[in-house]
PDB file of N, CA and C in Angstrom:
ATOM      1  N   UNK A   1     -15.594 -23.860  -6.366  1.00  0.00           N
ATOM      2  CA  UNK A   1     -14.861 -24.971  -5.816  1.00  0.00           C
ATOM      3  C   UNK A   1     -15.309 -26.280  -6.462  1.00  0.00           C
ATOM      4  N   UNK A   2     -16.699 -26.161  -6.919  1.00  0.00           N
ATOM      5  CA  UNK A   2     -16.909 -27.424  -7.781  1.00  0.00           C
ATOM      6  C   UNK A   2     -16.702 -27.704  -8.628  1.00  0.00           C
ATOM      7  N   UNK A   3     -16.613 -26.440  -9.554  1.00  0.00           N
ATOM      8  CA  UNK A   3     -15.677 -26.283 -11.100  1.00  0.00           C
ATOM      9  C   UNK A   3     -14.335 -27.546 -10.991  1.00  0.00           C
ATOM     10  N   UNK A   4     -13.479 -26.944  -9.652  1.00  0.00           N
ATOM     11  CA  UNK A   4     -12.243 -26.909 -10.094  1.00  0.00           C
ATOM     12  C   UNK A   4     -11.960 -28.371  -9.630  1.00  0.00           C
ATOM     13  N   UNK A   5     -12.977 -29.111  -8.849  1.00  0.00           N
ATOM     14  CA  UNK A   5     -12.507 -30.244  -8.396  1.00  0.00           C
ATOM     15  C   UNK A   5     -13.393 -31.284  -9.353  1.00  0.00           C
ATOM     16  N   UNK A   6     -14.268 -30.895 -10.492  1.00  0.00           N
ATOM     17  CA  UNK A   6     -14.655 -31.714 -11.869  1.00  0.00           C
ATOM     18  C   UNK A   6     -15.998 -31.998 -11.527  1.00  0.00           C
ATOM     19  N   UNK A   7     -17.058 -31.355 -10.521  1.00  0.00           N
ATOM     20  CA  UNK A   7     -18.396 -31.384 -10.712  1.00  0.00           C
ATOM     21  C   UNK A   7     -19.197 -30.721 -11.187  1.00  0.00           C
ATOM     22  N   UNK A   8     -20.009 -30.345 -11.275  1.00  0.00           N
ATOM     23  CA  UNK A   8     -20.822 -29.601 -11.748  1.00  0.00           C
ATOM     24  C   UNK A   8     -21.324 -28.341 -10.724  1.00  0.00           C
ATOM     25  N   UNK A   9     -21.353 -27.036 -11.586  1.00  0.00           N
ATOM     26  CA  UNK A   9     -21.205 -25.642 -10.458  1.00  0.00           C
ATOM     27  C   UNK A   9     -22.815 -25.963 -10.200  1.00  0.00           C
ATOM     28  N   UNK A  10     -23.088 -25.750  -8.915  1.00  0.00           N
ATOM     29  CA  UNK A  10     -24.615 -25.092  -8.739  1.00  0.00           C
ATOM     30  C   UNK A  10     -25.147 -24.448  -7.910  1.00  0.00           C
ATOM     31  N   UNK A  11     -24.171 -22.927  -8.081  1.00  0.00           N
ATOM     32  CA  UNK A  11     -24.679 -21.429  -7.831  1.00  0.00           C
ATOM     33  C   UNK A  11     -24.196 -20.799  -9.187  1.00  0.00           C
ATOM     34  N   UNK A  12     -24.485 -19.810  -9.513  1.00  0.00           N
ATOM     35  CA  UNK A  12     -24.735 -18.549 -10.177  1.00  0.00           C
ATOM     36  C   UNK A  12     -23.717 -17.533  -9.702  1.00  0.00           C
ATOM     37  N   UNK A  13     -22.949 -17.097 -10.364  1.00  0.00           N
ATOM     38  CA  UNK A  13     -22.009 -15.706 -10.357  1.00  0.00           C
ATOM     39  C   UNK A  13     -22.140 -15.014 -10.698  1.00  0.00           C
ATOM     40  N   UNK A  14     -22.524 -13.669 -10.354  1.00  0.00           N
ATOM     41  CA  UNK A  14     -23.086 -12.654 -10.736  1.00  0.00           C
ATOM     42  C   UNK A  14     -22.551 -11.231 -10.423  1.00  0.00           C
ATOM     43  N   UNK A  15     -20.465 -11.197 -10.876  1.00  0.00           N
ATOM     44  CA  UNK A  15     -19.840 -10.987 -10.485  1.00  0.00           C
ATOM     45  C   UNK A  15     -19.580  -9.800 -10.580  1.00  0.00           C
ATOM     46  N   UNK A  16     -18.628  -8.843 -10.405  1.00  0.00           N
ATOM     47  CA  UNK A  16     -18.542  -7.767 -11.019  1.00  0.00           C
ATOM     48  C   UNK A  16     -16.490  -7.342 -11.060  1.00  0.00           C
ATOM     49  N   UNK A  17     -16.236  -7.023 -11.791  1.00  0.00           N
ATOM     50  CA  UNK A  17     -14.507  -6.849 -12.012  1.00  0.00           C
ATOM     51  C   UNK A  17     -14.630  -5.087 -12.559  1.00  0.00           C
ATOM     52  N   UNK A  18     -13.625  -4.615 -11.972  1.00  0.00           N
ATOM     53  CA  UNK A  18     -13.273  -3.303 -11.987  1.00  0.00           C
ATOM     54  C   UNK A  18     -11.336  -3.199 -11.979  1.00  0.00           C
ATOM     55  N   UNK A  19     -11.037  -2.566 -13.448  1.00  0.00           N
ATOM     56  CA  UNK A  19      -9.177  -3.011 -13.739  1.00  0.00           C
ATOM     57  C   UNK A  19      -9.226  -1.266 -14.504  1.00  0.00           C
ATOM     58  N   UNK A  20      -7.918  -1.095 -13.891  1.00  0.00           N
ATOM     59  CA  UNK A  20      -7.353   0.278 -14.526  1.00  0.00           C
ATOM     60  C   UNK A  20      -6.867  -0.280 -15.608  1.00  0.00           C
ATOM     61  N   UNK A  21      -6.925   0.650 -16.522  1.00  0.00           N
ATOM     62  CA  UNK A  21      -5.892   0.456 -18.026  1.00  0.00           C
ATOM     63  C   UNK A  21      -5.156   1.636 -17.857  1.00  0.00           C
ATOM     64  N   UNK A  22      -3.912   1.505 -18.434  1.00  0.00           N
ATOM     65  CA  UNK A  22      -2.503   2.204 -18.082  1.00  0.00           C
ATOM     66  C   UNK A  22      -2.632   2.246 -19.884  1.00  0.00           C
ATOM     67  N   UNK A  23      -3.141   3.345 -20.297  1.00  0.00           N
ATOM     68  CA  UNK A  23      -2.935   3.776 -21.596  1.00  0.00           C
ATOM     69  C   UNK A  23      -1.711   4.270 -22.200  1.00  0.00           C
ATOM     70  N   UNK A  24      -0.792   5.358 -21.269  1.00  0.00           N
ATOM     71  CA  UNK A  24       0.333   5.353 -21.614  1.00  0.00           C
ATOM     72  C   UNK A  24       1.014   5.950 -20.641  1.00  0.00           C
ATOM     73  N   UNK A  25       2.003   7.087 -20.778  1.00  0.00           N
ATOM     74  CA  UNK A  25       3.286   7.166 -20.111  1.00  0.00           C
ATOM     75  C   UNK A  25       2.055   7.812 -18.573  1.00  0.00           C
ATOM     76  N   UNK A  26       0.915   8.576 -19.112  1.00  0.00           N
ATOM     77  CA  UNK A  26       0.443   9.813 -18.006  1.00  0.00           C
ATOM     78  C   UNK A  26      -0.741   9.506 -18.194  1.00  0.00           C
ATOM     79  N   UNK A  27      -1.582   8.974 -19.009  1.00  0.00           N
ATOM     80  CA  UNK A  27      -2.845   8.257 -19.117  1.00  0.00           C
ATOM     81  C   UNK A  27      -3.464   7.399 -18.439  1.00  0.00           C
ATOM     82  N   UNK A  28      -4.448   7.141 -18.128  1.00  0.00           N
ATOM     83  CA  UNK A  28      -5.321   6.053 -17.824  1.00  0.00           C
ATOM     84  C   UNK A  28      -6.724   5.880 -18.134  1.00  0.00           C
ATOM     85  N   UNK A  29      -7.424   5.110 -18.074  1.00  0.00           N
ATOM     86  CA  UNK A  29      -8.572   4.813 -17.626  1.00  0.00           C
ATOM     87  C   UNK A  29      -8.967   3.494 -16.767  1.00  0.00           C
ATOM     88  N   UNK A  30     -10.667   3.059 -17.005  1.00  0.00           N
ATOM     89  CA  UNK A  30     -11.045   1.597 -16.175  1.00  0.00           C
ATOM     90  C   UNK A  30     -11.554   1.403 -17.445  1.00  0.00           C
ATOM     91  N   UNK A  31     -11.701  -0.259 -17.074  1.00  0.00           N
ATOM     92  CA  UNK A  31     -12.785  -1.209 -17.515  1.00  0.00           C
ATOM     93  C   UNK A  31     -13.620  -1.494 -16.589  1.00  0.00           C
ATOM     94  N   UNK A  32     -14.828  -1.490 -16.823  1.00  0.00           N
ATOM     95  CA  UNK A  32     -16.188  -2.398 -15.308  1.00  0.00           C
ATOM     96  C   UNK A  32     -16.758  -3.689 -16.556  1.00  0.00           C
ATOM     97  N   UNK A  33     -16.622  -4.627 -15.944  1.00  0.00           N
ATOM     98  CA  UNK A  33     -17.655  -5.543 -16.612  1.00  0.00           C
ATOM     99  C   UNK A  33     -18.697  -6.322 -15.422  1.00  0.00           C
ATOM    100  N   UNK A  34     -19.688  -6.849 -15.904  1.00  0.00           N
ATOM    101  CA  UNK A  34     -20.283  -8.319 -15.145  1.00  0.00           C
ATOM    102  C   UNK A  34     -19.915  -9.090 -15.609  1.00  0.00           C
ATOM    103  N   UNK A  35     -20.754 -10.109 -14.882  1.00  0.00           N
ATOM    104  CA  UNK A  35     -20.834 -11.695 -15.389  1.00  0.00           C
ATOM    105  C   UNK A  35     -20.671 -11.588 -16.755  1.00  0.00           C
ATOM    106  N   UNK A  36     -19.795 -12.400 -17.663  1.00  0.00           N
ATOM    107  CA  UNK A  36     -20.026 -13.143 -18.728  1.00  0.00           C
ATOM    108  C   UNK A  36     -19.834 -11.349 -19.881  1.00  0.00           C
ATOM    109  N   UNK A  37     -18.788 -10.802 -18.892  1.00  0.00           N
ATOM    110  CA  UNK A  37     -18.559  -9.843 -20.064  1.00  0.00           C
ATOM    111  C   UNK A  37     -19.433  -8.707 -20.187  1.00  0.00           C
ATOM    112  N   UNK A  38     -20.305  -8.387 -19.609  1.00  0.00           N
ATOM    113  CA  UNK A  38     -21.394  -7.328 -19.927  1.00  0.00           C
ATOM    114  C   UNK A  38     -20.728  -5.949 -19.348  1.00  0.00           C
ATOM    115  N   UNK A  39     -20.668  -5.170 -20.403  1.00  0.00           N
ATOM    116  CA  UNK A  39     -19.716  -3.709 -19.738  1.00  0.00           C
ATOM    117  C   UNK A  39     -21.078  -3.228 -18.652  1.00  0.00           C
ATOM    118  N   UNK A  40     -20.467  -2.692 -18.101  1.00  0.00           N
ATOM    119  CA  UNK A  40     -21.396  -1.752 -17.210  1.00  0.00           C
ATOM    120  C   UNK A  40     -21.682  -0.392 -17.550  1.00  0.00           C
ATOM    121  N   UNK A  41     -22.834   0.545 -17.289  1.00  0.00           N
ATOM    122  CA  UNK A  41     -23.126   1.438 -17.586  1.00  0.00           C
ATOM    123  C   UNK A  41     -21.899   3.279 -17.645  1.00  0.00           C
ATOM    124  N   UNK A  42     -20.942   2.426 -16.331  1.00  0.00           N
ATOM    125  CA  UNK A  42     -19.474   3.745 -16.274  1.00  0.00           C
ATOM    126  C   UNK A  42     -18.556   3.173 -16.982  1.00  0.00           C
ATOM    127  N   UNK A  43     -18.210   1.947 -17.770  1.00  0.00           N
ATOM    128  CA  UNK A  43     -17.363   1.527 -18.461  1.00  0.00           C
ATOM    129  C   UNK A  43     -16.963   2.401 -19.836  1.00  0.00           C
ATOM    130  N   UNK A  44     -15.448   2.508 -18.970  1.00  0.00           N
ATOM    131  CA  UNK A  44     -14.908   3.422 -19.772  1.00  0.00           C
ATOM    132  C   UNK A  44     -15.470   5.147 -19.781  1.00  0.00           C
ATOM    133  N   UNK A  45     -15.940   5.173 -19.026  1.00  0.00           N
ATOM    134  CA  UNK A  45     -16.637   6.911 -18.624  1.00  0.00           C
ATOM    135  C   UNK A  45     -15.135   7.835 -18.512  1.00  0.00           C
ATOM    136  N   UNK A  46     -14.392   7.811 -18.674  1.00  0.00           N
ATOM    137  CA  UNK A  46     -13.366   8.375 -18.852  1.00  0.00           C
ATOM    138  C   UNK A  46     -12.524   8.290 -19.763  1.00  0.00           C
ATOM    139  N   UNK A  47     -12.012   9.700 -20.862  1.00  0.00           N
ATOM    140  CA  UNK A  47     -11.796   9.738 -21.960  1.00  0.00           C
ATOM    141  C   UNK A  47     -10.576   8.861 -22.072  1.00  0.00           C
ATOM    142  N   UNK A  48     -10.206   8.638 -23.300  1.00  0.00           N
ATOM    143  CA  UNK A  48      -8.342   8.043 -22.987  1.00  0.00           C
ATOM    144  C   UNK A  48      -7.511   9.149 -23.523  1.00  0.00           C
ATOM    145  N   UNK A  49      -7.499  10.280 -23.009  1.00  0.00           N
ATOM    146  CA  UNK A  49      -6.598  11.317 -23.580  1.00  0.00           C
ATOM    147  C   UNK A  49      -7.482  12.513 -22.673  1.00  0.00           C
ATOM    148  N   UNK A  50      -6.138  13.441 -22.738  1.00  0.00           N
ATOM    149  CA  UNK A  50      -6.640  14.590 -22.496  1.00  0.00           C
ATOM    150  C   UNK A  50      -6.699  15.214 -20.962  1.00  0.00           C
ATOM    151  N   UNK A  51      -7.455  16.055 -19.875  1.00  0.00           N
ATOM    152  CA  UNK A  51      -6.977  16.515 -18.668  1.00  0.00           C
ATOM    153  C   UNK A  51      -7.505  15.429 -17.395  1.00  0.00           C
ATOM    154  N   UNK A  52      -8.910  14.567 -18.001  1.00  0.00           N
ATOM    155  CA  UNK A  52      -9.462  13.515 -17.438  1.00  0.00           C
ATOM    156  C   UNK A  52      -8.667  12.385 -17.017  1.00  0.00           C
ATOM    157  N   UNK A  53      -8.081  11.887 -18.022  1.00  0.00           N
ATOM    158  CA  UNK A  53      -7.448  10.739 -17.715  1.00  0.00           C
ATOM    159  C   UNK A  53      -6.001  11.495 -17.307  1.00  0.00           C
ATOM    160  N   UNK A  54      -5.403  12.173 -17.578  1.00  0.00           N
ATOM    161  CA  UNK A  54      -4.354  12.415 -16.800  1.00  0.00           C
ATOM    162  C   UNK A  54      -4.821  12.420 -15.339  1.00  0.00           C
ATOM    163  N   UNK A  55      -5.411  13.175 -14.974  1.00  0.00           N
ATOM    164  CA  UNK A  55      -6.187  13.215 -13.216  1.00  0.00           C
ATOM    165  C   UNK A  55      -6.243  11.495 -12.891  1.00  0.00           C
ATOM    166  N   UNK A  56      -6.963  11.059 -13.940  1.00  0.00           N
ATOM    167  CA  UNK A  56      -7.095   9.697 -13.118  1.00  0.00           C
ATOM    168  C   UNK A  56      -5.692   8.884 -12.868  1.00  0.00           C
ATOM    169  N   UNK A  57      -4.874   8.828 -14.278  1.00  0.00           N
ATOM    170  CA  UNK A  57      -3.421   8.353 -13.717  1.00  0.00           C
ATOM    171  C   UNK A  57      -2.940   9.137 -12.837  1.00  0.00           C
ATOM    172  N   UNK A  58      -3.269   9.822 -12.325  1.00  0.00           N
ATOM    173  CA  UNK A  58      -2.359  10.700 -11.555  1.00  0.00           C
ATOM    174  C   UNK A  58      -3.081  10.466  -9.756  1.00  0.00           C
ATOM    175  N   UNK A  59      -4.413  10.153  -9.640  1.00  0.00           N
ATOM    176  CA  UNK A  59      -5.012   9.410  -8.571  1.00  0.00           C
ATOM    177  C   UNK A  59      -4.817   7.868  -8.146  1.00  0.00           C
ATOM    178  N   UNK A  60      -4.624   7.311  -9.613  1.00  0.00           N
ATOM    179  CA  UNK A  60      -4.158   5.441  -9.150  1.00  0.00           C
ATOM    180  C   UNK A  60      -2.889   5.565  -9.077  1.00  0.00           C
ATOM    181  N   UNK A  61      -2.215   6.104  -9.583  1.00  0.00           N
ATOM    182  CA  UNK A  61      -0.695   5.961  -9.328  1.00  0.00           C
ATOM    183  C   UNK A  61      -0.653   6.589  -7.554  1.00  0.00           C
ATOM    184  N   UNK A  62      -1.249   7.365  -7.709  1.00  0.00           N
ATOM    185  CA  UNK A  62      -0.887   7.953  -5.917  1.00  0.00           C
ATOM    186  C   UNK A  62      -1.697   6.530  -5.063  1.00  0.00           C
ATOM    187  N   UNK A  63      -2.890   6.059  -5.288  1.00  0.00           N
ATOM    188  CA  UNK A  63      -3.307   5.367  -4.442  1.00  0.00           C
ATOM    189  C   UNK A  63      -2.806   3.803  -4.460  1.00  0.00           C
ATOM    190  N   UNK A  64      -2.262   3.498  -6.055  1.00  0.00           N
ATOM    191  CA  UNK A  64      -1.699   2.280  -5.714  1.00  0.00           C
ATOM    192  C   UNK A  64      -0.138   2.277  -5.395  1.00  0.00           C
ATOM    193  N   UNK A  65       0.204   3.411  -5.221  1.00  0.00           N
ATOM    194  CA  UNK A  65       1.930   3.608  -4.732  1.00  0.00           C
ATOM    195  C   UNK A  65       1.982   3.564  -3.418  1.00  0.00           C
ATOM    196  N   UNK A  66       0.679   3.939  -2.794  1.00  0.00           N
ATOM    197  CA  UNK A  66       0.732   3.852  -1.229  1.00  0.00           C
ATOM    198  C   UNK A  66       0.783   2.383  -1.002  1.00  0.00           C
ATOM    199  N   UNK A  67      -0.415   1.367  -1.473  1.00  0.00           N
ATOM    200  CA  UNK A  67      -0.771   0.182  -1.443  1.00  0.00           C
ATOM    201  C   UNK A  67       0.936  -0.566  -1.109  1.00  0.00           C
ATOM    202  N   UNK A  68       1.408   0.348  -2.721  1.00  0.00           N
ATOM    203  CA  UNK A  68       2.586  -1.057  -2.700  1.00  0.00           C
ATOM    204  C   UNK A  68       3.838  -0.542  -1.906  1.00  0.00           C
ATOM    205  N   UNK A  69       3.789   0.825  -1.370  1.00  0.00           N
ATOM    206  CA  UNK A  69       5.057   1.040  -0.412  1.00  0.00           C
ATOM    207  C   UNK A  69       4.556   0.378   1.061  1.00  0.00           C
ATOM    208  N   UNK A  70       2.979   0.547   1.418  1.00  0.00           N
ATOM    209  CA  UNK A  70       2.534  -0.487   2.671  1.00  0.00           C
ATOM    210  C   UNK A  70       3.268  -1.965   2.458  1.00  0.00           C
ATOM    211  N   UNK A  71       2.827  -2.994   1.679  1.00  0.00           N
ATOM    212  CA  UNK A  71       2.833  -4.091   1.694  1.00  0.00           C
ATOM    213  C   UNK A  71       5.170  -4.334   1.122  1.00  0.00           C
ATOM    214  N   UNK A  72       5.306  -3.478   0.366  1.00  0.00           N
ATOM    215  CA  UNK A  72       7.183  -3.645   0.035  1.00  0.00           C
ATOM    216  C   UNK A  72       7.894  -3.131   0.888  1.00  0.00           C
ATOM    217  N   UNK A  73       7.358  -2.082   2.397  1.00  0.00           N
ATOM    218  CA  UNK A  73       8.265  -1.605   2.756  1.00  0.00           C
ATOM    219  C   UNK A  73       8.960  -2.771   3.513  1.00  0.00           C
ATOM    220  N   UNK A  74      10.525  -2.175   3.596  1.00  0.00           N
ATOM    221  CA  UNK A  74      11.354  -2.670   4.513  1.00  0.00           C
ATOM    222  C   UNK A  74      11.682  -2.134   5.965  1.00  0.00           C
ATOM    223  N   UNK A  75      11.375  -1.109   6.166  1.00  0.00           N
ATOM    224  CA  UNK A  75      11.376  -0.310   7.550  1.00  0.00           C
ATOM    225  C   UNK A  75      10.641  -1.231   8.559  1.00  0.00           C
ATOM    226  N   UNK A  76      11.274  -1.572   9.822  1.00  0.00           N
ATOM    227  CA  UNK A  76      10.554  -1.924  10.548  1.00  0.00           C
ATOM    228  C   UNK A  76      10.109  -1.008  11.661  1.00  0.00           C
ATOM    229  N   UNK A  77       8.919  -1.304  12.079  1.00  0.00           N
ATOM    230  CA  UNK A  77       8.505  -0.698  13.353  1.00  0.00           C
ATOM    231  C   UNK A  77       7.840  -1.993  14.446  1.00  0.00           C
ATOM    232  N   UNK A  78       7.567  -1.377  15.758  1.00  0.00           N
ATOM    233  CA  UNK A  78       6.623  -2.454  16.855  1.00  0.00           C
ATOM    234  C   UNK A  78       5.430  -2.597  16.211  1.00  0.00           C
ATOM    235  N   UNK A  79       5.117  -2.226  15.245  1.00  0.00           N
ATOM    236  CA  UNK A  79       2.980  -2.140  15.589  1.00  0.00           C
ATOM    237  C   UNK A  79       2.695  -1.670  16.169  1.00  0.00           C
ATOM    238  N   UNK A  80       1.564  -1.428  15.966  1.00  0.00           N
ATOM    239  CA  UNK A  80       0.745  -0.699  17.165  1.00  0.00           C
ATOM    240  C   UNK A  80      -0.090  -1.310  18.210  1.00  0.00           C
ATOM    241  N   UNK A  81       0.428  -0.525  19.342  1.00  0.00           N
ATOM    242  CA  UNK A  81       0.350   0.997  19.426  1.00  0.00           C
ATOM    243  C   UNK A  81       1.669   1.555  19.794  1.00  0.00           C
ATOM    244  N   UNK A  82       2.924   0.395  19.549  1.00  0.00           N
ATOM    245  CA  UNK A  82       3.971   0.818  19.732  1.00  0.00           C
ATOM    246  C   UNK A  82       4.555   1.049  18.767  1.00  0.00           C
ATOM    247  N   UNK A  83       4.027   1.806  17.232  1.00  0.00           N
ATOM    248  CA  UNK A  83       4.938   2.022  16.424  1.00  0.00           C
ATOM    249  C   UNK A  83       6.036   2.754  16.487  1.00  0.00           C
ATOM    250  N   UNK A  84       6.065   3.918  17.020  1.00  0.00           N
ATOM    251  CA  UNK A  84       7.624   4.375  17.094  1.00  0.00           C
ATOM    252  C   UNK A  84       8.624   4.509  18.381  1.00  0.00           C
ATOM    253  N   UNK A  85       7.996   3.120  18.686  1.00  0.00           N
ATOM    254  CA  UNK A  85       9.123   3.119  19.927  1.00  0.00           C
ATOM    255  C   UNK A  85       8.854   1.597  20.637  1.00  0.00           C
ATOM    256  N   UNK A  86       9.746   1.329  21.268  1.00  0.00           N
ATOM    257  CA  UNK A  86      10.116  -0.354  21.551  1.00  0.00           C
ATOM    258  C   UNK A  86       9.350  -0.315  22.623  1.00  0.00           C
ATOM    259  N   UNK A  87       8.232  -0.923  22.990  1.00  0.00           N
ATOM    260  CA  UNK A  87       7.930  -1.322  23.858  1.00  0.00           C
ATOM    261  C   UNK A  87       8.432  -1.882  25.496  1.00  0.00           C
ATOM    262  N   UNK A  88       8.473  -1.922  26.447  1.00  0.00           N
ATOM    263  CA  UNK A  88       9.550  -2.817  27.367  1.00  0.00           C
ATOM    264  C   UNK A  88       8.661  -3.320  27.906  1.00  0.00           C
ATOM    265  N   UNK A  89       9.123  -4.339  28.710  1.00  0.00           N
ATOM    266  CA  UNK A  89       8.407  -5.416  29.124  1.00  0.00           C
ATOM    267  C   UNK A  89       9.309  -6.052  30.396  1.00  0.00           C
ATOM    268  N   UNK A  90       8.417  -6.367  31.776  1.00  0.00           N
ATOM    269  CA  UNK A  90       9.678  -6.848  32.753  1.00  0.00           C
ATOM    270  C   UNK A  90       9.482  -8.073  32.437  1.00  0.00           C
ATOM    271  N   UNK A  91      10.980  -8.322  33.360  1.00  0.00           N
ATOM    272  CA  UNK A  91      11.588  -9.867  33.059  1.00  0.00           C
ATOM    273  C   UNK A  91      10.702 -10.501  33.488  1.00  0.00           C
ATOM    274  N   UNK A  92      10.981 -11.916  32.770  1.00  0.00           N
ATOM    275  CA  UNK A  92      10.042 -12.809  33.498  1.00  0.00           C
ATOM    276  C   UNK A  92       9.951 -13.318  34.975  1.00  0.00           C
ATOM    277  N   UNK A  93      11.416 -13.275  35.741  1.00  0.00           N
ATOM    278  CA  UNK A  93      11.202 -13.470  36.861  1.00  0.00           C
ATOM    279  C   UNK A  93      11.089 -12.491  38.066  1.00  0.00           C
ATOM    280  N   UNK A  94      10.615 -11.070  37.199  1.00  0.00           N
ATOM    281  CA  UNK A  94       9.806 -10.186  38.254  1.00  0.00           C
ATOM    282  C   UNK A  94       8.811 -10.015  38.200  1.00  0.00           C
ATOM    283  N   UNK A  95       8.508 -10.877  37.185  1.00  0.00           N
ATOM    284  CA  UNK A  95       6.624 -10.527  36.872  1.00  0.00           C
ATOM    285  C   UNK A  95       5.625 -11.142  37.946  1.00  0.00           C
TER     286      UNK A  95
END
């Protein structure tokens, strides 16, 4: 926050980023880095070809298809704990 408003930072980031790469049509792998670029010791631990990375595209695609049918669906429901069914509620002037 101090970066961005033109002072000077003074803490330390000592971050860590974890990104799928979408190699091709059925492929995948990750990248892991730290701070300032430093791969991490599993970076890239998975081949880019072959029965490995197919498994792995074939695990992010299932886990980020859930992600994005949660957050795109259009179906509505109540929530819970009334998801599949309407709740009722008396009127206000019998309550």
């Amino acid at each position: 926050m101090r970066f961005t408003s033109g002072q000077e930072p003074n803490a330390v980031y000592d971050g860590y980023t974890h990104m799928p790469l979408i190699l091709g049509h059925t492929y995948s792998t990750y990248f892991e880095h730290l701070h300032d670029f430093e791969p991490t010791a599993k970076n890239h631990a998975i081949p880019h070809h072959g029965i490995f990375a197919r498994g792995h595209f074939t695990l992010h695609m299932r886990k980020y298809g859930k992600i994005a049918k949660y957050y795109g669906d259009t179906t509505r429901d109540h929530g819970p704990p009334h998801k599949n069914w309407t709740a009722s509620y008396d009127e206000l002037e019998h309550s």
